[in-house]
Protein backbone atom coordinates (compact mmCIF):
# COMPACT_ATOMS: atom_id res chain seq x y z
CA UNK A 1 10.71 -9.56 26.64
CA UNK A 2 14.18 -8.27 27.00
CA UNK A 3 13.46 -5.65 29.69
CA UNK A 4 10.69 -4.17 32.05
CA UNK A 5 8.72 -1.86 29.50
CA UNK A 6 6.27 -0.39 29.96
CA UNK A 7 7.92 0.33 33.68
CA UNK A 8 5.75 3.39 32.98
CA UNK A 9 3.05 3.30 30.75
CA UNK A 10 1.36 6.44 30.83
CA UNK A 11 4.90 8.36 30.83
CA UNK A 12 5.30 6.41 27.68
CA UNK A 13 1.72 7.34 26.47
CA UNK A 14 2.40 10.60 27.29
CA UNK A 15 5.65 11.41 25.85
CA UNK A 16 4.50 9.68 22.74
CA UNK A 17 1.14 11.57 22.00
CA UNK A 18 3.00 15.33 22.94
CA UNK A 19 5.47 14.75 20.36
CA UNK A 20 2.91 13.37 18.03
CA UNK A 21 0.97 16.66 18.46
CA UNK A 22 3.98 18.67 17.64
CA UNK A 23 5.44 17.24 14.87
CA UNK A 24 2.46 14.64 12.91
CA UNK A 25 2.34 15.54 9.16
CA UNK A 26 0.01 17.22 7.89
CA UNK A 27 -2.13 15.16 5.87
CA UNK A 28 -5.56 15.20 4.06
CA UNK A 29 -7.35 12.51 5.81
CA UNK A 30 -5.93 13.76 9.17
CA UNK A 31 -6.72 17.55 8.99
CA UNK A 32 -10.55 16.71 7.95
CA UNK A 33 -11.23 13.42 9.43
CA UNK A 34 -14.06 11.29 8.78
CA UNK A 35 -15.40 7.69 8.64
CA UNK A 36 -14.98 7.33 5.41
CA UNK A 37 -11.77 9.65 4.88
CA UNK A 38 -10.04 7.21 7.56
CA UNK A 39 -11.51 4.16 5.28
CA UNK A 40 -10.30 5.25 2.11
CA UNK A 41 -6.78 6.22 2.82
CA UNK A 42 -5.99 2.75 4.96
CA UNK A 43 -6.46 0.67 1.83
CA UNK A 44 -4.24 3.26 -0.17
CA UNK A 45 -1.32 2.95 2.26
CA UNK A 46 -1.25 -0.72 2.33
CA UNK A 47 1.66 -1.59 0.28
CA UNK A 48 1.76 2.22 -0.63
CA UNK A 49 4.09 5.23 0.88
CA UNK A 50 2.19 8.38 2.05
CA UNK A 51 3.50 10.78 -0.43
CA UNK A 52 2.78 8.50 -3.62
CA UNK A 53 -1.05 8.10 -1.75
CA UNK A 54 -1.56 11.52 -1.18
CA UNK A 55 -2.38 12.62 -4.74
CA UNK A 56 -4.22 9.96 -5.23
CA UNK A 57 -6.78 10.41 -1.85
CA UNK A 58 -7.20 13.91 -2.60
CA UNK A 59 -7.80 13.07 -6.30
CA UNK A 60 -10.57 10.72 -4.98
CA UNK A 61 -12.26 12.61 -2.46
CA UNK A 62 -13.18 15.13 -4.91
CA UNK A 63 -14.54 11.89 -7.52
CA UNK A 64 -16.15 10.10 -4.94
CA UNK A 65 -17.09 12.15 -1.65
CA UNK A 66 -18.57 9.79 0.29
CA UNK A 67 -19.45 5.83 0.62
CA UNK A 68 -22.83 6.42 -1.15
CA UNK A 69 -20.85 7.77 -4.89
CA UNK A 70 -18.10 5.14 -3.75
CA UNK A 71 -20.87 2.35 -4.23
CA UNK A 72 -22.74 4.05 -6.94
CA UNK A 73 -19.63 4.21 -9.34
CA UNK A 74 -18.78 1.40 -11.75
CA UNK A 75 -15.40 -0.51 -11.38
CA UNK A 76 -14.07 0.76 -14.55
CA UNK A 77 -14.21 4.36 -12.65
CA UNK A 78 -12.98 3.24 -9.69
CA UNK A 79 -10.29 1.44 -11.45
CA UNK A 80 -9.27 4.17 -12.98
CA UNK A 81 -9.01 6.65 -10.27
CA UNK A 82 -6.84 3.76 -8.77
CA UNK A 83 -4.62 3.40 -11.73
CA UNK A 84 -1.01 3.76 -10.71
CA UNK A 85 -1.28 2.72 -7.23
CA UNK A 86 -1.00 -0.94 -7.80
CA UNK A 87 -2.63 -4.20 -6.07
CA UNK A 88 -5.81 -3.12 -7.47
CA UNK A 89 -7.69 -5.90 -5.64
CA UNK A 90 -7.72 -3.03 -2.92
CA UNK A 91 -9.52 -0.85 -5.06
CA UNK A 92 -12.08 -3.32 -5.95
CA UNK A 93 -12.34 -4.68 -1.93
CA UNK A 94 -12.74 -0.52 -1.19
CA UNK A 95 -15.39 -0.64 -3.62
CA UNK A 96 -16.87 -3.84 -2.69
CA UNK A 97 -17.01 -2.67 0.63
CA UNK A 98 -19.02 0.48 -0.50
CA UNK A 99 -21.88 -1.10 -1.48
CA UNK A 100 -21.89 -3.35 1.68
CA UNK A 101 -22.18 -0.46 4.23
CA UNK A 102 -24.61 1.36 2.20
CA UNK A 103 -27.00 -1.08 2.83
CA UNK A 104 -26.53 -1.19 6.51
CA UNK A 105 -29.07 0.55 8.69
CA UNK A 106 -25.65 1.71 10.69
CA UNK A 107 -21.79 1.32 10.00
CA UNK A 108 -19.89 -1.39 12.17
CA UNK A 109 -19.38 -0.50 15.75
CA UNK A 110 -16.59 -3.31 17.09
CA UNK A 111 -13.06 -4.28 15.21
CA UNK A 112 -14.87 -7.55 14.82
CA UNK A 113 -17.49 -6.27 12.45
CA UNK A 114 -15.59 -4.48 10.70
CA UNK A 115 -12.64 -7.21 9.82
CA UNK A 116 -15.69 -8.98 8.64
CA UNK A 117 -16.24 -6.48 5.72
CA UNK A 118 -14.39 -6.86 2.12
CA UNK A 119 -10.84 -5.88 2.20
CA UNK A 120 -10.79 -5.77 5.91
CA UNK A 121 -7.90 -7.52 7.57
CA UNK A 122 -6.64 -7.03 11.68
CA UNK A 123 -4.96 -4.24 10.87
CA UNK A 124 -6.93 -2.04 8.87
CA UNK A 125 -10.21 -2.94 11.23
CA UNK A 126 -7.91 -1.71 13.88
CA UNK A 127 -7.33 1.57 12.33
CA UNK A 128 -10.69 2.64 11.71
CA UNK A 129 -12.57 1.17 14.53
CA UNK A 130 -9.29 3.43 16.58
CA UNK A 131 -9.11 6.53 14.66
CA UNK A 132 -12.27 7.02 13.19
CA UNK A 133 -14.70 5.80 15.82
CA UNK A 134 -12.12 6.22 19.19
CA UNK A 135 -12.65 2.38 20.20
CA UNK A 136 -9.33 1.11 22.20
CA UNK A 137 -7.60 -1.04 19.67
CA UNK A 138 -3.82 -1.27 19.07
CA UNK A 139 -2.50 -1.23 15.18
CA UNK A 140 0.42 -3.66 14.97
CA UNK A 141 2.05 -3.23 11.70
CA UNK A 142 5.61 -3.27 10.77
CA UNK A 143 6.35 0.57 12.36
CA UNK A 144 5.13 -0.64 15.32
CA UNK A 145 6.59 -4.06 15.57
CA UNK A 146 9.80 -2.02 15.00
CA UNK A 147 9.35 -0.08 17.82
CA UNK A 148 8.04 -2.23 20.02
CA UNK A 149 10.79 -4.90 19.40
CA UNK A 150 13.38 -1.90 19.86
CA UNK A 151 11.64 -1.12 23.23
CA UNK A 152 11.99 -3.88 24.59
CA UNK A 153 15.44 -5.33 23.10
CA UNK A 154 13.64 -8.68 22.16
CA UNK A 155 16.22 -10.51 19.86
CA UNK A 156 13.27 -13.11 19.07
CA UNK A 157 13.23 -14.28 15.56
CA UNK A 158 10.07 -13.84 13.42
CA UNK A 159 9.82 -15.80 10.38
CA UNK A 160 8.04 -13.03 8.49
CA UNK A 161 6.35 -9.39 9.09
CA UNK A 162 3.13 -11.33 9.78
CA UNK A 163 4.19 -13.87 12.34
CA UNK A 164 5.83 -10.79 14.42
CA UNK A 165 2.70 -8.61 14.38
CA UNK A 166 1.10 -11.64 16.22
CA UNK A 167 3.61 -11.54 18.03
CA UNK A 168 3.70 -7.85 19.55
CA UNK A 169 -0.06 -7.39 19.17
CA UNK A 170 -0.26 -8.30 23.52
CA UNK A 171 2.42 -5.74 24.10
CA UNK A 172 1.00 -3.19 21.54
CA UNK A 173 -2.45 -3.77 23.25
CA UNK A 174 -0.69 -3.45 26.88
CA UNK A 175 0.08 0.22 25.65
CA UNK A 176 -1.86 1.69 23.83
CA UNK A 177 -3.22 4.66 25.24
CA UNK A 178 -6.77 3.79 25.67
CA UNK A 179 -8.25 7.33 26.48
CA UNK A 180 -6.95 7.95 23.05
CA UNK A 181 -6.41 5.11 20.89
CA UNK A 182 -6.63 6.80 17.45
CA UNK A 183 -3.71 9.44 18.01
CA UNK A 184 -1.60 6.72 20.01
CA UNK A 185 -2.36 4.47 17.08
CA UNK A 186 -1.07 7.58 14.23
CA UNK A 187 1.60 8.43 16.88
CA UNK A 188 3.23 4.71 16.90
CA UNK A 189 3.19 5.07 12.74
CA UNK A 190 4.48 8.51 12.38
CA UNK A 191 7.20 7.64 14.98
CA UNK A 192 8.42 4.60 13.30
CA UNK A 193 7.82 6.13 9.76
CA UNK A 194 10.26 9.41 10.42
CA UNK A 195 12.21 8.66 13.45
CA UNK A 196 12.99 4.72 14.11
CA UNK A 197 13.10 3.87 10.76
CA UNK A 198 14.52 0.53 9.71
CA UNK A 199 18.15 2.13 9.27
CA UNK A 200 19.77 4.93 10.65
CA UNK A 201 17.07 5.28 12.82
CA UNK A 202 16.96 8.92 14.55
CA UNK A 203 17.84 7.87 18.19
CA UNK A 204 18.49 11.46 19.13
CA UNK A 205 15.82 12.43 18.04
CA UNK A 206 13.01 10.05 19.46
CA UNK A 207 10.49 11.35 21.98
CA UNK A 208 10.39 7.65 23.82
CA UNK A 209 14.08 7.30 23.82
CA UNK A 210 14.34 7.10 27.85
CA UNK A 211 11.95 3.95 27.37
CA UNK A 212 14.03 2.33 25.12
CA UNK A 213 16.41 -0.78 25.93
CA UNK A 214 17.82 -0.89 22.21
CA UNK A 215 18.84 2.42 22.63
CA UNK A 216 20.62 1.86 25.88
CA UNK A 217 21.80 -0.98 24.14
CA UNK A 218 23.72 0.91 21.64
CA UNK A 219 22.18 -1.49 19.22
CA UNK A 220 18.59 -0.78 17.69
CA UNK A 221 19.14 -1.68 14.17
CA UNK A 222 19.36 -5.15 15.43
CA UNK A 223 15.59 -4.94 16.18
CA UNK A 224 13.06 -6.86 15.01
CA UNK A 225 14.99 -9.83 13.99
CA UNK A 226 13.06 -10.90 10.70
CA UNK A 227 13.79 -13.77 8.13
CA UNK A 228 15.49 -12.42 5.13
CA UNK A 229 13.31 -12.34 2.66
CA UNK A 230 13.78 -15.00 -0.54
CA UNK A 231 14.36 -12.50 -4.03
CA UNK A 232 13.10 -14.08 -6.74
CA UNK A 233 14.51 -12.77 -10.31
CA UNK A 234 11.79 -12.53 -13.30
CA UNK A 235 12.75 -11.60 -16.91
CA UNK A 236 9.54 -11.02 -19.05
CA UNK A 237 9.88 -9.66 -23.27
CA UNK A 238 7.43 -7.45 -24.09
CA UNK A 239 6.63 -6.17 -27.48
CA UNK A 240 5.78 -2.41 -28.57
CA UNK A 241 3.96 -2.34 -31.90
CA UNK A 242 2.98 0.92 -33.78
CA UNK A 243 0.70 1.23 -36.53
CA UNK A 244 -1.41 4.38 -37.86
CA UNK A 245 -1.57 6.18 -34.74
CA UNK A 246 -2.55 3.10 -33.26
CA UNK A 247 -0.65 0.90 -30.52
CA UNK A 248 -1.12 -2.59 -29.64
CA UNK A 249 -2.07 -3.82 -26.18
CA UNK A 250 -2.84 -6.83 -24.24
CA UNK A 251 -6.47 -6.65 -22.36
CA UNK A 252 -6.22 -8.66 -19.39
CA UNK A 253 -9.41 -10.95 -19.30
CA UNK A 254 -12.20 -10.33 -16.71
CA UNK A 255 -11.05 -13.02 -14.74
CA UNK A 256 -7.51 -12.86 -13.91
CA UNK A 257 -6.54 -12.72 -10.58
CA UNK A 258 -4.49 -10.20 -11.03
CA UNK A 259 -5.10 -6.36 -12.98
CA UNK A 260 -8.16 -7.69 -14.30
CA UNK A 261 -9.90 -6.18 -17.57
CA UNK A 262 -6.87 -3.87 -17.66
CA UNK A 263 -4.43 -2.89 -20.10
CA UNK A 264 -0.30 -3.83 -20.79
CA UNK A 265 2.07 -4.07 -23.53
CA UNK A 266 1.59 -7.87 -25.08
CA UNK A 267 4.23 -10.46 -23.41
CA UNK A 268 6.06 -13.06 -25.17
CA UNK A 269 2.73 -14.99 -23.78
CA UNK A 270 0.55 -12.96 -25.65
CA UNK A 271 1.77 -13.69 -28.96
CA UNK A 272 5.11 -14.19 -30.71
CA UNK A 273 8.50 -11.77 -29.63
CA UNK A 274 11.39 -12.82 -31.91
CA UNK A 275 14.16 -12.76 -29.45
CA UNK A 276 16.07 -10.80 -32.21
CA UNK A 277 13.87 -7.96 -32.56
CA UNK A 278 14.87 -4.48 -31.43
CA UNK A 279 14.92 -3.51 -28.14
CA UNK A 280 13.43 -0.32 -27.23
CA UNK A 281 14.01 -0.32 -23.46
CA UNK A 282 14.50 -2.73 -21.01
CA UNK A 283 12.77 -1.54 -17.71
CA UNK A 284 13.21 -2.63 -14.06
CA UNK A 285 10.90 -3.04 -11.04
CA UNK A 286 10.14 -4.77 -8.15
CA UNK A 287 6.92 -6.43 -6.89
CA UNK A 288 6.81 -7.95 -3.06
CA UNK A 289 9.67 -10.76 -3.38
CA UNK A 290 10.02 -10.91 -6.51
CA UNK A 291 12.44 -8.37 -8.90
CA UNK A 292 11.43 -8.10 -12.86
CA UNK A 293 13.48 -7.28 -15.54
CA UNK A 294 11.18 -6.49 -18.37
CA UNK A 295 12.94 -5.98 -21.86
CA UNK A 296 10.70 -4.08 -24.63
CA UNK A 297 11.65 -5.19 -28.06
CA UNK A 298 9.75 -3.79 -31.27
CA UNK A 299 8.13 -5.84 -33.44
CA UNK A 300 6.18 -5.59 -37.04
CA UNK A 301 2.50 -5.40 -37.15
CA UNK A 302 1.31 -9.08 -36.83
CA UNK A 303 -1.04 -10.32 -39.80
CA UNK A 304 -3.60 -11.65 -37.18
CA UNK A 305 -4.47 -10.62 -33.47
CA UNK A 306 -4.51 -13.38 -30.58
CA UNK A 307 -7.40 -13.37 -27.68
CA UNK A 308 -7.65 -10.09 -25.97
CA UNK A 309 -4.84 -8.56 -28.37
CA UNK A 310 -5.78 -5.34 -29.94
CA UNK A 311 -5.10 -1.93 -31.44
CA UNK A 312 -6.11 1.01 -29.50
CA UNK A 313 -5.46 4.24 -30.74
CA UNK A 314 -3.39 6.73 -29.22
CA UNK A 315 -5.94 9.21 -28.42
CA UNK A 316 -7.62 6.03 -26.24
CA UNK A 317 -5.00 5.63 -24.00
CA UNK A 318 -5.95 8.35 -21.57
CA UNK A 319 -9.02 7.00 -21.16
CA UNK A 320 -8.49 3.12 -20.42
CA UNK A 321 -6.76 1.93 -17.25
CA UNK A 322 -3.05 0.96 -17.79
CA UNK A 323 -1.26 -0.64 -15.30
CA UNK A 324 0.91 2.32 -13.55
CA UNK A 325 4.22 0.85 -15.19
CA UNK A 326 3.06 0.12 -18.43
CA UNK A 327 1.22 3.94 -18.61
CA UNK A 328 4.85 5.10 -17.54
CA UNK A 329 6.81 3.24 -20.35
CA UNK A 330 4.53 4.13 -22.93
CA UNK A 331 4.02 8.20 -22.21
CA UNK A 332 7.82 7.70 -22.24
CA UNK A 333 8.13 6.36 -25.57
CA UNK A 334 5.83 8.11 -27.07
CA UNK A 335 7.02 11.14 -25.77
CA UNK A 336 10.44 10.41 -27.44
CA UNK A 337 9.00 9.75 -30.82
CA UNK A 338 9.68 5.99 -30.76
C-alpha cells in the first residue's frame, strides 16, 4: 500500500460511522430491519441501483412478508414480482434459497454457511451475516474497493472488479469496525455511493478525507486502477406482429439459461424478419459488456407459428412476465396506436 492507513483506525471508524448516522438514506430495508428484509434487498441491488430497487422491495414485502410465503409461492409469482429488474436468476436463487432455510431448524450463523446457500456469493454472505446478524465481516464490493484504493493511493492494477475485491478484502477486514460491522459495512457503501463516486468524486465533502492519501494527492480519480472493460456491439431484428387484438410473442423455453419461460418480441431467430420490412423502432440498451442495438421491424401475420411462437392477446399481457425492456417497448407502442 501506498501510505500508512489506517495510522488510526478507530479515528477512521469513528469519523466514518458519525457521518453515516447523519446523513444514510433513508431506506425501507434500513428503517425496519430484519433477517429477511436484509436478504431480500442484497439480491435486488446486485447489478441494480437503489432507487430502481426500491419500488420493487417495497412492492415485495407486502407480496411476500416473510421467508415462509417467499418459499410457498410458485416461480411464475415470484417471477413476476421480479419482472423489470433483470438477471432473473437472482430471483429464482432468492427463491431457491427460501425453501432451503425454511427447512432449517435455525438460519445460518457464520458467513461460511451462509455463502453455502443458493445465490449466496462472498459478498452478499458478508452483508447479511454483518448487518442482519452483527457478526464482524467486511463487504468488499466495488464502493469499497474505491475507497479503499483511494485511501491508500495504491496505483496497483486489477484486471477486473473481482480480482481487486480479493485484493482489498485484508485491508477492508483490517478496518472494519468490529463493534459494529453492519453500519461500518452500510457506511463504506453509502460513502462511496454519494460522496467518492467514480467521477467527480465529492472530496470536500467526505467525512474520511484527513485519512485519505489520494486526496492529498490531488489525484483520486486515478484510484482503483481497473482494466478497461472490452464493449462488445450486438444488433438483434425483432419483429412486432398485430392481429385481432392479439400480439405475437416468443416464449422462452423452460430451459434457457437465461429469462426462462418468459416472454419477448420474436427475433430474427425465432422465425423469418425480411430485412425490408418496416421498422417501427429501433431501441438501445446495454447489458454487462456488451451494448445492443435492437431494431423492431413489422411484419404480416405468418401462415404458421414456429416452437414457442404464439399469439397472446392484449388483455394477457399484464398478466405474463415480459422481460422489463420488451414490457417497455410494447406499452410504448401500443400506447401510440402502432
Amino acid at each position: 500500500m501506498a501510505n500508512t492507513f489506517p495510522e488510526h483506525p478507530s479515528t477512521f471508524q469513528r469519523d466514518l460511522i458519525t457521518w453515516y448516522h447523519a446523513h444514510r438514506r433513508q431506506l425501507p430495508w434500513r428503517e425496519q430491519p430484519s433477517l429477511y428484509r436484509t436478504v431480500v434487498s442484497e439480491f435486488m441491488l446486485q447489478q441494480t441501483q437503489i432507487k430502481t430497487a426500491v419500488p420493487y422491495f417495497e412492492r415485495w414485502m407486502r407480496a411476500l412478508p416473510d421467508f415462509a410465503s417467499l418459499a410457498a409461492a410458485d416461480e411464475a409469482t415470484v417471477l413476476k414480482l421480479w419482472e423489470g429488474l433483470g438477471y432473473y436468476s437472482r430471483a429464482r436463487n432468492l427463491h431457491k434459497l427460501a425453501q432451503a432455510l425454511v427447512v432449517l431448524p435455525t438460519p445460518p450463523t457464520t458467513r461460511e454457511e451462509w455463502q453455502a446457500l443458493p445465490g449466496i456469493g462472498p459478498y452478499a454472505s458478508a452483508a447479511i451475516a454483518s448487518i442482519a446478524q452483527h457478526l464482524p465481516v467486511a463487504c468488499v464490493d466495488g464502493n469499497v474497493v474505491r475507497i479503499l484504493a483511494r485511501l491508500t493511493a495504491d496505483a496497483t492494477p486489477h484486471r477486473d472488479s473481482a480480482q481487486a475485491s480479493r485484493a482489498f478484502a485484508p485491508l477492508a477486514q483490517q478496518v472494519l469496525n468490529r463493534e459494529h460491522p453492519g453500519d461500518h459495512n452500510q457506511a463504506m457503501m453509502e460513502l462511496g455511493a454519494t460522496v467518492c463516486q467514480r467521477h467527480n468524486p465529492l472530496c470536500s465533502l467526505c467525512p474520511v478525507r484527513a485519512h485519505c492519501a489520494a486526496d492529498a494527492r490531488g489525484n483520486p480519480e486515478s484510484y482503483p486502477r481497473l482494466a478497461a472493460r472490452q464493449i462488445e456491439n450486438v444488433a438483434v431484428t425483432r419483429a412486432w406482429c398485430r392481429r385481432d387484438g392479439q400480439l405475437l410473442l416468443h416464449r422462452i423455453p423452460a430451459t434457457a439459461r437465461r429469462l426462462a419461460g418468459q416472454y419477448e418480441l420474436p427475433s430474427a431467430a425465432d422465425l423469418p424478419i425480411p430485412p425490408t420490412a418496416p421498422i417501427k423502432a429501433v431501441k438501445k440498451r446495454g447489458i454487462t459488456r456488451f451494448r445492443i442495438t435492437e431494431t423492431i421491424r413489422e411484419i404480416p401475420p405468418p401462415a404458421s407459428l414456429p416452437e414457442n411462437v404464439e399469439w397472446v392477446t392484449e388483455a394477457q399481457l399484464g398478466a405474463i412476465t415480459l422481460s422489463g425492456p420488451h414490457r417497455r417497448w410494447i406499452t410504448a407502442l401500443l400506447a401510440a396506436g402502432d
